[in-house]
Protein backbone atom coordinates (compact mmCIF):
# COMPACT_ATOMS: atom_id res chain seq x y z
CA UNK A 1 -54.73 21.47 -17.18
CA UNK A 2 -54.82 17.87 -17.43
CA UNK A 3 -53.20 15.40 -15.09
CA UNK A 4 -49.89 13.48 -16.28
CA UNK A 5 -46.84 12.08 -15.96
CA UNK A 6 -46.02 8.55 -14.13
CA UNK A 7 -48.16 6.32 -12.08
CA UNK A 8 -47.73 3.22 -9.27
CA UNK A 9 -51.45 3.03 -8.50
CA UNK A 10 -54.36 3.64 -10.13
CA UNK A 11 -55.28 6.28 -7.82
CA UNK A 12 -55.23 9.80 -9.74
CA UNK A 13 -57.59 12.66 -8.93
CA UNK A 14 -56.87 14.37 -12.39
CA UNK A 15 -58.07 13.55 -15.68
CA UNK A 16 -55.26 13.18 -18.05
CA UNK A 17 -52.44 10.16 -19.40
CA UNK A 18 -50.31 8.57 -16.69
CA UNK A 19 -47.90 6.75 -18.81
CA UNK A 20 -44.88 4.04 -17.03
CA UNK A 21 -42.07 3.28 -19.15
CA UNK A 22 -40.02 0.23 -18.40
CA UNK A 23 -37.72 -1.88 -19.54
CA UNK A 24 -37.89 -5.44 -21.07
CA UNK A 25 -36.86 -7.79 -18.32
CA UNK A 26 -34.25 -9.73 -19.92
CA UNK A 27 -32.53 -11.03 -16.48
CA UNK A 28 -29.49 -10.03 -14.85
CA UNK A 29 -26.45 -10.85 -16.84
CA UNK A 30 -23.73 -11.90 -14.00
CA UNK A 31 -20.74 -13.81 -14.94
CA UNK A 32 -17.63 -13.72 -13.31
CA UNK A 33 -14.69 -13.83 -14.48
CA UNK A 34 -11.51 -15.60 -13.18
CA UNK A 35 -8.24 -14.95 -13.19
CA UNK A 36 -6.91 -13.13 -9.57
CA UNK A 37 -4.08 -14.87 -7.17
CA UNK A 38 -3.66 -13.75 -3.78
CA UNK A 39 0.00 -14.44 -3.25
CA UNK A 40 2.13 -14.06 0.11
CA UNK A 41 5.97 -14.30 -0.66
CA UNK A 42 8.61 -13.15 1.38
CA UNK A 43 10.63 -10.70 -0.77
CA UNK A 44 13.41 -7.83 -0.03
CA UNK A 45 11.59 -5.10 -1.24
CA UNK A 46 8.05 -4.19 -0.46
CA UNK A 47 5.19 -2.21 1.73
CA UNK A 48 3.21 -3.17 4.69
CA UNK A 49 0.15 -3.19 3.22
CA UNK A 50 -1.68 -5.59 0.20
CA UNK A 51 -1.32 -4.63 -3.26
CA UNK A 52 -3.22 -5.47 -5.97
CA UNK A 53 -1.34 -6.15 -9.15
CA UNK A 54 -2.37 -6.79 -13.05
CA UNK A 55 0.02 -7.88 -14.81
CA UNK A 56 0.76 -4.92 -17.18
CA UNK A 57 1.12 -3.03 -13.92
CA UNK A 58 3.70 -5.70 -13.19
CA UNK A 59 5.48 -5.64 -16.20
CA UNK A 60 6.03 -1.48 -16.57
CA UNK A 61 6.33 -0.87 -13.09
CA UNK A 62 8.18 -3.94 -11.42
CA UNK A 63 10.88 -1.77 -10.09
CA UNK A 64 8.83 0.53 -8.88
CA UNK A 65 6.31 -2.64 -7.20
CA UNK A 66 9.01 -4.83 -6.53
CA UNK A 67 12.66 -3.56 -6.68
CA UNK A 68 13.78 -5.47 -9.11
CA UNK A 69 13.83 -5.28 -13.02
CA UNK A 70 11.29 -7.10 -14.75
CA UNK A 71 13.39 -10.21 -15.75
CA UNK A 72 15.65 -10.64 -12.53
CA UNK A 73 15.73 -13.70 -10.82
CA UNK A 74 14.31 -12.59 -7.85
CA UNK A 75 11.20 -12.16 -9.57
CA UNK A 76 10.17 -15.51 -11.04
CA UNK A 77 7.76 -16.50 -9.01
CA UNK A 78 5.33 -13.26 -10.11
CA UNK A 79 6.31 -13.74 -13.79
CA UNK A 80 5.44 -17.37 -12.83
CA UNK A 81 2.05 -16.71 -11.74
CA UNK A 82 1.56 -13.98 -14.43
CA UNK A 83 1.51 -16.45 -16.83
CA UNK A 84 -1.83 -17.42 -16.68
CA UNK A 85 -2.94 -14.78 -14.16
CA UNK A 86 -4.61 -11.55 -14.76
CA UNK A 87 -4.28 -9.79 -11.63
CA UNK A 88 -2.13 -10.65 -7.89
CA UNK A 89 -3.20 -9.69 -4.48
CA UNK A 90 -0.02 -9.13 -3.40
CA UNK A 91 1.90 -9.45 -0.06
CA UNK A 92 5.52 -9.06 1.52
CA UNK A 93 5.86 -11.74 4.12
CA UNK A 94 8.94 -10.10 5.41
CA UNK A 95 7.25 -6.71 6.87
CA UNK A 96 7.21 -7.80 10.36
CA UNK A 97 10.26 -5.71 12.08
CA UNK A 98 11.16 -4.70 9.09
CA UNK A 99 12.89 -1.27 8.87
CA UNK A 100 13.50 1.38 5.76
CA UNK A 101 16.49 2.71 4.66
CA UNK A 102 17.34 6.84 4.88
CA UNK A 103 19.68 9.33 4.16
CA UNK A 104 20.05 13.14 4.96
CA UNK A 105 17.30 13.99 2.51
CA UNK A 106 14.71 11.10 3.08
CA UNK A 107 14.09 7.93 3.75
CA UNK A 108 12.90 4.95 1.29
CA UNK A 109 8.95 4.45 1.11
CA UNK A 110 10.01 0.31 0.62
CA UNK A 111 11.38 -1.26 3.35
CA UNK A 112 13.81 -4.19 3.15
CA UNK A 113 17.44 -4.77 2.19
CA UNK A 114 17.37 -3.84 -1.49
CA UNK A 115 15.98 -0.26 -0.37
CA UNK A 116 19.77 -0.16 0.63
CA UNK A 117 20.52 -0.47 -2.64
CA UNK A 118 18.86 3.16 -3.33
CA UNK A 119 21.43 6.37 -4.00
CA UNK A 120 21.36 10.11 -3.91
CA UNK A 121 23.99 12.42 -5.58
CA UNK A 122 23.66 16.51 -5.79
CA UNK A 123 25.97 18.35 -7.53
CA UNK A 124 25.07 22.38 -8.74
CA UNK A 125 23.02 22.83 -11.97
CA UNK A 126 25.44 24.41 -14.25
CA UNK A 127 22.92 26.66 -15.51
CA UNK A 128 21.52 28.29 -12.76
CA UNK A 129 24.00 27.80 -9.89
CA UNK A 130 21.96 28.84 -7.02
CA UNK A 131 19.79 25.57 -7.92
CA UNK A 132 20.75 21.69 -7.37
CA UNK A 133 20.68 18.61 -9.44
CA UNK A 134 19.56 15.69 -7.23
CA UNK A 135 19.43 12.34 -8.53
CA UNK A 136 17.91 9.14 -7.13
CA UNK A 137 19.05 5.50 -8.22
CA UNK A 138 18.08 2.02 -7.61
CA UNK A 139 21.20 0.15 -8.48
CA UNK A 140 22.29 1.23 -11.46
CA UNK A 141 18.84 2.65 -12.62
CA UNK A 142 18.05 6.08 -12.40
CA UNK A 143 14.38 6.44 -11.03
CA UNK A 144 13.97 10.30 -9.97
CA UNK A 145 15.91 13.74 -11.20
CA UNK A 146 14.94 17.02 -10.49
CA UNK A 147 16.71 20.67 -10.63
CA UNK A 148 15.60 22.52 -7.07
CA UNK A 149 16.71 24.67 -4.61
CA UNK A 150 15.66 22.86 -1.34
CA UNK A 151 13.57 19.30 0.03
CA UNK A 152 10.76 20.90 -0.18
CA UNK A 153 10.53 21.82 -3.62
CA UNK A 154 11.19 18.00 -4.60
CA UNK A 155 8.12 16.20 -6.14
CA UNK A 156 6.84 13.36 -4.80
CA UNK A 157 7.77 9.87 -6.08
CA UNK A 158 7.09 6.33 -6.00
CA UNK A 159 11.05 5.81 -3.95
CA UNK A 160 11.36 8.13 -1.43
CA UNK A 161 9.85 10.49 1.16
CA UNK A 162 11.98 13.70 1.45
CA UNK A 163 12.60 15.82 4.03
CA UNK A 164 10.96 19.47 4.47
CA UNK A 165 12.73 22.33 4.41
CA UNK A 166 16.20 21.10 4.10
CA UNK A 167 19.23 23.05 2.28
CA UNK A 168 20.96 20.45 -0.56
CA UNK A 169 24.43 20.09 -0.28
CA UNK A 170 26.81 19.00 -3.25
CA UNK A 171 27.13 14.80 -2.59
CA UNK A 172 28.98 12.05 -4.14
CA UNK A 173 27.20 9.07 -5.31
CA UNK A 174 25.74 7.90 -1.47
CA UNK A 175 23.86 4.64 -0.60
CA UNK A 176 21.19 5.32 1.85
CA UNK A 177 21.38 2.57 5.13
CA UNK A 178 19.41 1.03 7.52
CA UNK A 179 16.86 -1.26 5.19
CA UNK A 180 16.14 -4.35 6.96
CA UNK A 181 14.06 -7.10 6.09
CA UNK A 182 11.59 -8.70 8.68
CA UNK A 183 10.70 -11.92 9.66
CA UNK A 184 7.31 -14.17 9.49
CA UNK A 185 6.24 -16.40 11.43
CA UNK A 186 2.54 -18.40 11.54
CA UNK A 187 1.04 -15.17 12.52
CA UNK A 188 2.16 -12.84 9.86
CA UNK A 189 0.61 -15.49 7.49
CA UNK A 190 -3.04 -15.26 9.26
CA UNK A 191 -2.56 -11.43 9.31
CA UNK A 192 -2.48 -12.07 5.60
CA UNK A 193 -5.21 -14.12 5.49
CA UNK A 194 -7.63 -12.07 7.55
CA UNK A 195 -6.77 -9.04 5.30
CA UNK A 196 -8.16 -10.91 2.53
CA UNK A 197 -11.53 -11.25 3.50
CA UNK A 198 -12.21 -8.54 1.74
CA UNK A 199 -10.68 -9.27 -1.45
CA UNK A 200 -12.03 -11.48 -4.03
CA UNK A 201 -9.67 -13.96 -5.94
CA UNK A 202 -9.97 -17.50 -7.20
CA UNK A 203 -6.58 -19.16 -5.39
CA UNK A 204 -4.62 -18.10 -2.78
CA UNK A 205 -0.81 -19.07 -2.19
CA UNK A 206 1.64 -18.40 0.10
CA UNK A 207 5.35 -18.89 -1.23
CA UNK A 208 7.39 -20.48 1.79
CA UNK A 209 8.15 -24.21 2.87
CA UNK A 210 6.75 -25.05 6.11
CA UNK A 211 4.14 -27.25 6.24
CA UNK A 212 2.44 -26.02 9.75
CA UNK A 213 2.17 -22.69 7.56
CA UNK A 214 0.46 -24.83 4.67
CA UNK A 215 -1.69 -25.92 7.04
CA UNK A 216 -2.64 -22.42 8.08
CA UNK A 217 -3.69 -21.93 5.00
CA UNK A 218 -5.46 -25.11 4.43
CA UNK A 219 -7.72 -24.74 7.80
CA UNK A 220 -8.49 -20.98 6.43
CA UNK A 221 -9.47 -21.79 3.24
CA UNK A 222 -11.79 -24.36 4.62
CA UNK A 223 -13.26 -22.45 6.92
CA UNK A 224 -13.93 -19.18 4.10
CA UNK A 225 -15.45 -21.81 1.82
CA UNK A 226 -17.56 -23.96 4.12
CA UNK A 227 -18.42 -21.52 6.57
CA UNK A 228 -18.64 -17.99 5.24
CA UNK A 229 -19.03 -19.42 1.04
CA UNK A 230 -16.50 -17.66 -0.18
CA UNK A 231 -15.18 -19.93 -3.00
CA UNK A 232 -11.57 -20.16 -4.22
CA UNK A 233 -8.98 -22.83 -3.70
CA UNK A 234 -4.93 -22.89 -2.19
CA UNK A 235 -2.43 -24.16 -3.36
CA UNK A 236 0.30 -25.93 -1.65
CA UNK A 237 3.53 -28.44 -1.67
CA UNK A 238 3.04 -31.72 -0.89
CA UNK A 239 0.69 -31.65 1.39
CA UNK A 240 -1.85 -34.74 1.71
CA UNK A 241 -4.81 -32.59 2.39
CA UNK A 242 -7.69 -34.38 1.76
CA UNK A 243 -10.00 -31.53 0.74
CA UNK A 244 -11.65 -30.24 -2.75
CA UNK A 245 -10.08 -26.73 -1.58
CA UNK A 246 -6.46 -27.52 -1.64
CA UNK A 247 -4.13 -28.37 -4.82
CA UNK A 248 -1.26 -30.37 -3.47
CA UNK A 249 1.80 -30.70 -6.03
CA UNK A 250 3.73 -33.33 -6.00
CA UNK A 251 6.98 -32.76 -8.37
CA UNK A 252 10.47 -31.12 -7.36
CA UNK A 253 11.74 -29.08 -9.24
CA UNK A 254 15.54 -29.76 -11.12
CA UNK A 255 17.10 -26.68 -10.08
CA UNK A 256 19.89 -25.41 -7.65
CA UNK A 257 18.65 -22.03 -7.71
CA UNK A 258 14.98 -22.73 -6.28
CA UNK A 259 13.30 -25.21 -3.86
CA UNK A 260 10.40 -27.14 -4.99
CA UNK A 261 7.73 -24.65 -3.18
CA UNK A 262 8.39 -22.12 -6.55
CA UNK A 263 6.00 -24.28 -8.52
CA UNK A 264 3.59 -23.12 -6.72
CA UNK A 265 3.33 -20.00 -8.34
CA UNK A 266 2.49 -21.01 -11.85
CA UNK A 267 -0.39 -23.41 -10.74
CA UNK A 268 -2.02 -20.90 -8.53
CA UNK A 269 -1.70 -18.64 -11.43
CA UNK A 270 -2.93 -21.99 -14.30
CA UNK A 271 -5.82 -22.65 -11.72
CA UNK A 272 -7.17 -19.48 -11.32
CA UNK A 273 -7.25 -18.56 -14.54
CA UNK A 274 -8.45 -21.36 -15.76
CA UNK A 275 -11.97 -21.17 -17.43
CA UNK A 276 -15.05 -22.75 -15.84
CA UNK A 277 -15.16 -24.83 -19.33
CA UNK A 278 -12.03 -26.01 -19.26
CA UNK A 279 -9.44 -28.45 -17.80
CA UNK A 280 -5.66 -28.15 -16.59
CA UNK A 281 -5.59 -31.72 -17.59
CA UNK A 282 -2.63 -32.19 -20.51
CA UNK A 283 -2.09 -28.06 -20.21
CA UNK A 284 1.67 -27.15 -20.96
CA UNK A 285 3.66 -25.59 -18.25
CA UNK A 286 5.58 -22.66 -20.35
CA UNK A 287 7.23 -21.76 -17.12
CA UNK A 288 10.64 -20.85 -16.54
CA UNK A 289 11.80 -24.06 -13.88
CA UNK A 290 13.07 -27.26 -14.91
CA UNK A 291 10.27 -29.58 -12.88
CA UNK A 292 11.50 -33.62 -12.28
CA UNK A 293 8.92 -35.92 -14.11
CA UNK A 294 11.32 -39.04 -14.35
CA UNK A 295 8.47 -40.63 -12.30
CA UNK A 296 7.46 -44.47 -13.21
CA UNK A 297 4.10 -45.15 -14.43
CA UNK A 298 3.17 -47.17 -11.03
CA UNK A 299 4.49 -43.61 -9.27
CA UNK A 300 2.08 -41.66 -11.36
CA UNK A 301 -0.97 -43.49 -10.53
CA UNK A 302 -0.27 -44.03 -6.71
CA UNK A 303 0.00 -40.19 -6.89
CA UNK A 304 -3.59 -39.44 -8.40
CA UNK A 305 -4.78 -42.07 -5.83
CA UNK A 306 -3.31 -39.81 -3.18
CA UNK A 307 -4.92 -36.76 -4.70
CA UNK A 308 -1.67 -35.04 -6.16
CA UNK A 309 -1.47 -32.48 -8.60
CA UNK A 310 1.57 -33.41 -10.87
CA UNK A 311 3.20 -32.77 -13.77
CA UNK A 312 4.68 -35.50 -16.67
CA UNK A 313 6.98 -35.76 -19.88
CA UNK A 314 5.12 -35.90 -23.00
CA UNK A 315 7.01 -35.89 -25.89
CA UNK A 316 9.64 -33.81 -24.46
CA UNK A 317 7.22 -31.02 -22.91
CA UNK A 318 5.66 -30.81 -19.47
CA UNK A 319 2.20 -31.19 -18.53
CA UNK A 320 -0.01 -31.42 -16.10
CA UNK A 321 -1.01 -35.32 -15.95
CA UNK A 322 -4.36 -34.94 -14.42
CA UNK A 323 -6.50 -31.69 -12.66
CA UNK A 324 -7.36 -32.75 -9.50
CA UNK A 325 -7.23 -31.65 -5.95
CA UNK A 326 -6.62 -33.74 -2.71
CA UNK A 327 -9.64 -34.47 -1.89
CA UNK A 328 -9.03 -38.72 -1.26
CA UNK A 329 -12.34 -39.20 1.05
CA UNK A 330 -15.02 -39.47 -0.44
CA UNK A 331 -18.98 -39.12 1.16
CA UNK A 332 -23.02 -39.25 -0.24
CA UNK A 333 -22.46 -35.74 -0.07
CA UNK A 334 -19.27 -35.39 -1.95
CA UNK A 335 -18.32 -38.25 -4.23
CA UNK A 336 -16.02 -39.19 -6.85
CA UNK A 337 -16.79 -35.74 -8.85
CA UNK A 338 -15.61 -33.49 -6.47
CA UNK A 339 -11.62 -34.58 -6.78
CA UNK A 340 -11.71 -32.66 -9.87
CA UNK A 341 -11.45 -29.46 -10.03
CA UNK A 342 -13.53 -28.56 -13.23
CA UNK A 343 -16.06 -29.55 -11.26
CA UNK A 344 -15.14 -27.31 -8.19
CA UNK A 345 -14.85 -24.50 -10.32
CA UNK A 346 -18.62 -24.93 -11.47
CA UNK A 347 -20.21 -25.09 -8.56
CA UNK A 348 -17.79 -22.06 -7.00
CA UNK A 349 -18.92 -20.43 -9.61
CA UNK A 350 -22.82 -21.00 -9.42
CA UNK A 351 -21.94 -19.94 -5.87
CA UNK A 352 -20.56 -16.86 -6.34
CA UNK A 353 -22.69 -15.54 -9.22
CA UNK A 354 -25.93 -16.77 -7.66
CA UNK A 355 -25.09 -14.89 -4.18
CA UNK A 356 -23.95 -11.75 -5.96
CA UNK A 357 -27.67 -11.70 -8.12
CA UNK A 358 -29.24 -12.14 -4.81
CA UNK A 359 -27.15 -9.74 -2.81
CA UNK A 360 -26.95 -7.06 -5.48
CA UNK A 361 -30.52 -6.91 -7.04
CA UNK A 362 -33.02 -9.09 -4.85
CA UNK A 363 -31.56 -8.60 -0.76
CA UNK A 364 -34.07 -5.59 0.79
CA UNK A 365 -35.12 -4.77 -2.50
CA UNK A 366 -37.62 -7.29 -3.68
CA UNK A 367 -40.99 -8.64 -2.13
CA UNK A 368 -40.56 -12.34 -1.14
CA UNK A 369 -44.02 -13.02 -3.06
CA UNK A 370 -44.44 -15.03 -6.09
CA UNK A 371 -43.52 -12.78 -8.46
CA UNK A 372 -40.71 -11.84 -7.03
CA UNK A 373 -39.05 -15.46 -6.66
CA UNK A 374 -40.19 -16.41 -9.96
CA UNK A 375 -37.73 -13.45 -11.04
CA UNK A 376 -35.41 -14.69 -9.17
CA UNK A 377 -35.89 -18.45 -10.56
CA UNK A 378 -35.83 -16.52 -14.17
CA UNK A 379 -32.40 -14.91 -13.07
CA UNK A 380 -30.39 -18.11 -12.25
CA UNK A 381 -32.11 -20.00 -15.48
CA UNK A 382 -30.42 -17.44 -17.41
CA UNK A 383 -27.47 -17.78 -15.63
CA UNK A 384 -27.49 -21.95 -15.52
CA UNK A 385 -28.31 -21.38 -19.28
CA UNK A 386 -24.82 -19.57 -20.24
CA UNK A 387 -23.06 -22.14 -18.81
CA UNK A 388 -24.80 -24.51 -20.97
CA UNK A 389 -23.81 -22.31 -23.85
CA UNK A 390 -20.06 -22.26 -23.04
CA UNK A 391 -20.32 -26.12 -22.64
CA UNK A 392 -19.38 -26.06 -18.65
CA UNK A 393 -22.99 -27.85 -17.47
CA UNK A 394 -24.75 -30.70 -19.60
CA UNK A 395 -28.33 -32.13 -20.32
CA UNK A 396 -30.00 -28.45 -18.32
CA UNK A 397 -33.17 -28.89 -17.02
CA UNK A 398 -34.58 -25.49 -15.99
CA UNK A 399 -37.38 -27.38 -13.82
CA UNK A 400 -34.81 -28.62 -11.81
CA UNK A 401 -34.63 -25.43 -10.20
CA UNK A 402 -37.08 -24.71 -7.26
CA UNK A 403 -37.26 -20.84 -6.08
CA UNK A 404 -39.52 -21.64 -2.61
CA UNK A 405 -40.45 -19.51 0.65
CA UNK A 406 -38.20 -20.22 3.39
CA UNK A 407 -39.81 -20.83 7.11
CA UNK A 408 -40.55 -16.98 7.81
CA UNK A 409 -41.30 -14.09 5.14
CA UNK A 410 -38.00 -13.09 4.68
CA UNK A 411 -36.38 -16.20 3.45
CA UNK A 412 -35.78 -18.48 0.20
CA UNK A 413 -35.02 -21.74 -0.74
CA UNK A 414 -33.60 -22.34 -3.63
CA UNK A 415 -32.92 -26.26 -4.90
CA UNK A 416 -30.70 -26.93 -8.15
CA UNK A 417 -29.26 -29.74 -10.12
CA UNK A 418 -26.67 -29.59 -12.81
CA UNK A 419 -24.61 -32.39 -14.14
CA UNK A 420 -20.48 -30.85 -15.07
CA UNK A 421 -19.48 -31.32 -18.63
CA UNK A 422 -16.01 -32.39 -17.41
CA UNK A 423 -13.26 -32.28 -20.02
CA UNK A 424 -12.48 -35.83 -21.24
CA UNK A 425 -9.60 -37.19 -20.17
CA UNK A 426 -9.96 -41.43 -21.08
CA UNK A 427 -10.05 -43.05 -24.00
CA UNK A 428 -11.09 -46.60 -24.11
CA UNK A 429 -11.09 -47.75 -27.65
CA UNK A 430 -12.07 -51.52 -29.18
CA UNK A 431 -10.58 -52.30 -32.36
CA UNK A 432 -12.31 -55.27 -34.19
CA UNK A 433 -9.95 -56.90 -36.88
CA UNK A 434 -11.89 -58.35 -39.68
């Protein structure tokens, strides 16, 4: 019998065909994509832990999520961010000493007030009297019904925990009590934080006005970025900043019903979403506030020179007059380029992608030899070459990119040079009349 089947030296005792089948190496193909806000807001309805949210989860399941019907007013600032977001990473600032509401039967699986808000009746199935007809409201919704005999025959649901083993009594239309909301302080917000480590999301937000908590946020996403390279950016209220990491708006908002820190929302949600090839500059805000631009020209431009993020009135319609961050001091290392924030999406996302084709195909898994850093080179050509293609980098030079051995066996250098196809944003035009 001949020898056969696969080979990985040319060492076979056997006569026969030793035959390798492989496949083309076209590169990796690693893009991501943007679009995910992690969002901290202190709401009357919620869990204790982080929940991640798209935004058709949001809008057939808000009551279930959030307490509250899709288009209430307590819920503006996640159809804010939803506008432009695909998915939340959601938290309930108010969980600390917060406490759940209960009845007889069971006690809510949301804590906060509006799980006070929740309501029971039984009353005898008229078919089959030995059986009871329990139903479950939130306000005036009803959000569970079932026909059964005792608590432990009732199914689980997405409102309430029931009790084992209990015997159902006929009962009027009865609130269940004790919901509570909690408070937060500077050290719920870094318990949010530090749960998001291992999340990934573009901007992060948290929804309350305090500027030693903006702050908190600030320091953190400094640190994640600069010292761990995880890229994304926060968003906060005026807050001078002076970093390429933090958005800083600068407009109030006309309206009685919300403070100026609701604005927040719809940027985090604009920013994140927005594509590596694109600008915020002169984007419409379709949101639902009424946000102040009776600003004076001179206003405007002292605010860009502060590194605000800020709305204007063209025409009638709001938009954003310029997307920037607040970084104000510049360096050799960082100049001029890195206020905008086209150009800190590029290189976060160079970051990103480049780290996850090393961590995912090349860490512990390929030879630090020629060969295998020229694949590696190969791999972020390709990559550097799409986002030529979709216009985000100009003028590519693939020799620009150096794949070297570090100072042992185990490491890499890699050196790179791209040059942002920013969006333009000035037009300087001379007119000669003949």
């Amino acid at each position: 019998m001949l020898g056969g089947g696969s080979f990985l030296t040319q060492n076979k005792i056997l006569p026969g065909s030793y035959i390798n089948f492989v496949s083309k190496n076209t590169g990796i193909n690693v893009f991501g994509e943007r679009g995910v806000v992690a969002i901290a807001i202190p709401m009357n309805w919620g869990q204790m832990s982080i929940k991640e949210i798209t935004k058709e989860d949001f809008m057939n399941n808000s009551l279930s999520l959030f307490g509250y019907e899709y288009n209430s007013p307590e819920l503006i600032s996640i159809r804010e961010v939803f506008r432009n977001a695909k998915k939340i990473i959601f938290y309930n600032l108010n969980s600390n000493n917060s406490s759940y509401s209960n009845c007889t039967y069971g006690h809510s699986k949301s804590f906060g007030i509006r799980s006070n808000d929740l309501k029971i009746s039984i009353s005898t199935n008229l078919d089959n009297p030995a059986k009871k007809d329990v139903k479950l409201y939130l306000g005036d919704t009803l959000v569970f019904s079932q026909t059964a005999s005792n608590t432990s025959e009732l199914e689980e649901n997405e409102y309430v925990n029931w009790q084992k083993n209990l015997e159902l009594q006929n009962t009027a239309l009865t609130n269940f009590t004790g919901g509570k909301n909690g408070s937060f302080t500077g050290s719920t917000v870094t318990y949010f934080l530090n749960l998001l480590e291992s999340y990934s999301f573009n901007t992060v937000v948290v929804m309350v006005d305090d500027s030693d908590i903006a702050n908190i946020v600030i320091a953190y996403t400094k640190r994640m970025r600069d010292e761990v390279g995880k890229k994304f950016q926060c968003i906060t209220i005026n807050n001078s900043g002076d970093y390429e990491g933090n958005i800083s708006v600068y407009n109030a908002l006309n309206d009685d019903d919300y403070g100026n820190i609701y604005i927040m929302a719809w940027v985090a949600g604009a920013i994140a979403a927005c594509p590596v090839n694109k600008s915020l500059t002169n984007k419409l805000y379709d949101g639902e506030h009424f946000i102040d631009t009776e600003y004076t020209q001179t206003t405007f431009e002292n605010v860009i020179k502060s590194g605000y993020f800020c709305f204007h009135n063209v025409n009638g319609e709001t938009r954003v007059l310029l997307d920037i961050n607040s970084l104000k001091t510049t360096t050799s290392e960082k100049g001029e380029d890195f206020k905008d924030n086209q150009t800190v999406r590029i290189c976060d996302q160079i970051a990103g992608d480049v780290a996850e084709i090393f961590n995912n195909y090349y860490l512990g898994k390929v030879p630090n030899d020629n060969a295998g850093r020229n694949s590696l080179w190969c791999d972020i050509v390709k990559h550097h070459q799409k986002l030529k293609d979709i216009r985000a980098i100009d003028d590519f030079d693939e020799t620009a990119i150096t794949v070297a051995k570090g100072d042992n066996n185990k490491s890499v250098v890699i050196t790179d040079c791209i040059t942002p196809a920013n969006a333009m944003t000035k037009l300087y035009m001379t007119v000669t009349i003949e």
